[in-house]
C-alpha atoms as a PDB file:
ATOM      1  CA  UNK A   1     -25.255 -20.070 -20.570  1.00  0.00           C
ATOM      2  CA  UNK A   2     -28.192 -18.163 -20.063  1.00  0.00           C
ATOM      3  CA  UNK A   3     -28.501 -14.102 -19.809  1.00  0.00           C
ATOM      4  CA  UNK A   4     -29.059 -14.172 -16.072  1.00  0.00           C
ATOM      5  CA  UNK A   5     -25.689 -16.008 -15.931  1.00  0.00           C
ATOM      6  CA  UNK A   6     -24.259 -13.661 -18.296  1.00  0.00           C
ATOM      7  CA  UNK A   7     -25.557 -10.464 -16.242  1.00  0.00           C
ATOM      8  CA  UNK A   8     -24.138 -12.055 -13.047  1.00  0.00           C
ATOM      9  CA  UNK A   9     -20.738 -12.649 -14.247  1.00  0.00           C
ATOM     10  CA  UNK A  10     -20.939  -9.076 -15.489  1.00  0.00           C
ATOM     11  CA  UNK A  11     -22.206  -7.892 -12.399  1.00  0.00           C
ATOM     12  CA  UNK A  12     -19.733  -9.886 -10.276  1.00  0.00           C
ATOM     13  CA  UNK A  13     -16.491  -8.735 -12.630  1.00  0.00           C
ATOM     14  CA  UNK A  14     -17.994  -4.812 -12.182  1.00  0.00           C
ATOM     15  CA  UNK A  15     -17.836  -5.457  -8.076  1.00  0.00           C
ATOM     16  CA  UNK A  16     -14.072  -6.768  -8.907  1.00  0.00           C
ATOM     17  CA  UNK A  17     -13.378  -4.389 -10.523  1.00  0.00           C
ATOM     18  CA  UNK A  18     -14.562  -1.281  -8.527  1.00  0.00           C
ATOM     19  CA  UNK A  19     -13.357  -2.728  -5.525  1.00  0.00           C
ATOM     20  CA  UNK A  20      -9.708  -2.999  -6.835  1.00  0.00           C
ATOM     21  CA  UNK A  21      -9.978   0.715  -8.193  1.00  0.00           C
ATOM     22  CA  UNK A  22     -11.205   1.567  -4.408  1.00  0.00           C
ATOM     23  CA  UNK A  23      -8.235  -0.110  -2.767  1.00  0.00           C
ATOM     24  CA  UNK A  24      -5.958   1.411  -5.414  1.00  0.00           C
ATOM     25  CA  UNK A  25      -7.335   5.139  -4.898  1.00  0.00           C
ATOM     26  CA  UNK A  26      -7.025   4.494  -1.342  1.00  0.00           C
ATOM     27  CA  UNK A  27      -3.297   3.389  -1.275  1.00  0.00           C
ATOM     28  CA  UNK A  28      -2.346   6.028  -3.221  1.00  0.00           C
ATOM     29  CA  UNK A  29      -4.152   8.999  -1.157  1.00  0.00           C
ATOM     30  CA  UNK A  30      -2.077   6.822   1.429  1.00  0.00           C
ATOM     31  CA  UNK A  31       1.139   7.591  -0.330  1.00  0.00           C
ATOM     32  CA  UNK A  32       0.098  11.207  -1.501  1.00  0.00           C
ATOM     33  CA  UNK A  33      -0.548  11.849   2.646  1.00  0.00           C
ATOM     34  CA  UNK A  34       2.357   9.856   2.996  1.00  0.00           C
ATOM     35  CA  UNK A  35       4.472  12.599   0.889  1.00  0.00           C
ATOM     36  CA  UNK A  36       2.552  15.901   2.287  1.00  0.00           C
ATOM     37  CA  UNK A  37       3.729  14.467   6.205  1.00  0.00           C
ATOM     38  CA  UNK A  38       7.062  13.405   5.008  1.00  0.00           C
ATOM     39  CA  UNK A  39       7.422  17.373   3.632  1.00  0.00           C
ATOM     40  CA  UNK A  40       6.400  18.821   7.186  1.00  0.00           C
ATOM     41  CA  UNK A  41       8.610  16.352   8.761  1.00  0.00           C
ATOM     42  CA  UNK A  42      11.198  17.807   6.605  1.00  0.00           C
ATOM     43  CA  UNK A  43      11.936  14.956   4.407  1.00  0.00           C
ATOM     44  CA  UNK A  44      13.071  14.842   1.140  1.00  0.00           C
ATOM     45  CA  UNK A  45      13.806  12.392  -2.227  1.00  0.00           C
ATOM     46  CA  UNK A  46      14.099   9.069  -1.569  1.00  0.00           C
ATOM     47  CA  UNK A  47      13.711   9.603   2.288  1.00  0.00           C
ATOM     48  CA  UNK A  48      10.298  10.965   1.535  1.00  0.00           C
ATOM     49  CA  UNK A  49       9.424   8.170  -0.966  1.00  0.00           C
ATOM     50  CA  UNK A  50      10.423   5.410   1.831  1.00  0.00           C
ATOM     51  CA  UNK A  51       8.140   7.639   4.192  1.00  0.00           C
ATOM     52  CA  UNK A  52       5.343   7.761   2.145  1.00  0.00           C
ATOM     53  CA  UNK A  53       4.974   3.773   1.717  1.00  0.00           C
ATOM     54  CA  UNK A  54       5.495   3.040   5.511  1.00  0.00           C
ATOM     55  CA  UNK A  55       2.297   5.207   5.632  1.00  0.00           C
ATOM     56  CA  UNK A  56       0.818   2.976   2.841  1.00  0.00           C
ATOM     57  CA  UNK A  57       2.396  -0.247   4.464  1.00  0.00           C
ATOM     58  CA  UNK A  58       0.363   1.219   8.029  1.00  0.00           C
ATOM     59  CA  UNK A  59      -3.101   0.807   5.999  1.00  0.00           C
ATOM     60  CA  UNK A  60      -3.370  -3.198   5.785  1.00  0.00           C
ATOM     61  CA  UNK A  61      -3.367  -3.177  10.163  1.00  0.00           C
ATOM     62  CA  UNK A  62      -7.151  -2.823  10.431  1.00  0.00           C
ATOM     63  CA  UNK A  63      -9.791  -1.952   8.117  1.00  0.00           C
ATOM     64  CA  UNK A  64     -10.148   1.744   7.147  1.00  0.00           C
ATOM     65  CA  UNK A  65      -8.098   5.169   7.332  1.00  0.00           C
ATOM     66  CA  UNK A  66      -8.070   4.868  11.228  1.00  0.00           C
ATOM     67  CA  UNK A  67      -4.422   2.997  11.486  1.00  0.00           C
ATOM     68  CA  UNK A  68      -2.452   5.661   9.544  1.00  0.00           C
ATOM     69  CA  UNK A  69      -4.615   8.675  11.213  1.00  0.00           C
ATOM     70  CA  UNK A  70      -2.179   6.837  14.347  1.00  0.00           C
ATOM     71  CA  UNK A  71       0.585   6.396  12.251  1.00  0.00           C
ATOM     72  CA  UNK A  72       0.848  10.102  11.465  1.00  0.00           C
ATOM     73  CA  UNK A  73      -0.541  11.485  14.334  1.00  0.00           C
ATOM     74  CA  UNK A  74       2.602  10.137  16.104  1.00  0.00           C
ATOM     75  CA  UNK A  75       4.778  10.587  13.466  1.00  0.00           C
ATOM     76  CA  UNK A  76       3.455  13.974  13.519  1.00  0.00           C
ATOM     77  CA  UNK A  77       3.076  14.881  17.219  1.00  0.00           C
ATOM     78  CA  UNK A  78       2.780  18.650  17.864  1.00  0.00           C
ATOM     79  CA  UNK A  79       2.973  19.547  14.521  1.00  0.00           C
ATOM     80  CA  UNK A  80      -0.592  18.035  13.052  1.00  0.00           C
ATOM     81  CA  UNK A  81      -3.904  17.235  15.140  1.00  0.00           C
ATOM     82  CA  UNK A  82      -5.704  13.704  14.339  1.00  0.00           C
ATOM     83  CA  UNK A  83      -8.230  15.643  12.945  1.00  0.00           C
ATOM     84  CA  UNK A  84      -6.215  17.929  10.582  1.00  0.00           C
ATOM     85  CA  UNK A  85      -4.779  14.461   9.327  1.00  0.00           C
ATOM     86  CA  UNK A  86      -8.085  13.239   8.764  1.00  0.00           C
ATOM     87  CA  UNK A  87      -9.368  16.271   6.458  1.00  0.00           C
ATOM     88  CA  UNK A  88      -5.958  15.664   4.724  1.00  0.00           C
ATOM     89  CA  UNK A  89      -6.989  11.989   3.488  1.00  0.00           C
ATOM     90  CA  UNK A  90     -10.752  13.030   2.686  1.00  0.00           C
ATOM     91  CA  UNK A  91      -9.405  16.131   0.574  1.00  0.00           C
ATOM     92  CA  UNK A  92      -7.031  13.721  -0.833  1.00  0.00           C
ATOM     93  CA  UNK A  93      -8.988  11.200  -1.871  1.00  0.00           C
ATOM     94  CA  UNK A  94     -10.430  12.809  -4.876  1.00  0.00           C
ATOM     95  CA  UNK A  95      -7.444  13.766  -5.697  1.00  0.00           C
ATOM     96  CA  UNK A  96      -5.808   9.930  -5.568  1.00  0.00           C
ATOM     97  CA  UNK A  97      -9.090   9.128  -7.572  1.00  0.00           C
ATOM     98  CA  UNK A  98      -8.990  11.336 -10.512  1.00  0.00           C
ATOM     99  CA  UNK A  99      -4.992  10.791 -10.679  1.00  0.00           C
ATOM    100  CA  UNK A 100      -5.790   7.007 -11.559  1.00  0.00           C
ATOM    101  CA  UNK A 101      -8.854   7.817 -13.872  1.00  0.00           C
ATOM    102  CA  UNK A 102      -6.551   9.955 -15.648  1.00  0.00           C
ATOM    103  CA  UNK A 103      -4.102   6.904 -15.880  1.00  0.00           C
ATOM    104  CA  UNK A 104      -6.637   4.613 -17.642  1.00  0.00           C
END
């Protein structure tokens, strides 16, 4: 094998990689969101748990946070805007993030 075909096959496993650890991070904001909706909704234990991955389960409809920003918004009616959910999964996503770097 030559070093190009060594560098691509490194390159290619990197993308594999990263992209998994995306898609992770981003189901578990999902399920961290998941939890902080379940609280206002006044769930707790298990019932929150099962909450939190319907909200995770909501992600794979279409691509990108825009499904469970609906899921929540009407889970969430007059309590939490669409917007308000929104800053909750971009301030959560760090979070989701460093909790799996932490992990490694």
């Amino acid at each position: 094998m030559s070093t190009f075909d060594d560098r691509e096959q490194a390159f290619e496993a990197k993308f594999a990689h990263d992209a998994e650890m995306q898609f992770r991070a981003e189901a578990r904001c999902n399920k961290l969101v998941g939890l902080w909706a379940a609280e206002i909704l006044g769930k707790t234990g298990q019932d929150a748990a099962d909450y939190a991955m319907t909200v995770v389960a909501s992600d794979f409809e279409e691509a990108g946070h825009e499904d469970v920003v609906r899921k929540l918004a009407a889970d969430l009616e007059g309590k939490v805007g669409a917007d308000q959910i929104r800053a909750k999964l971009a301030a959560t996503l760090p979070i989701a993030k460093s909790q799996l770097m932490s992990e490694l």
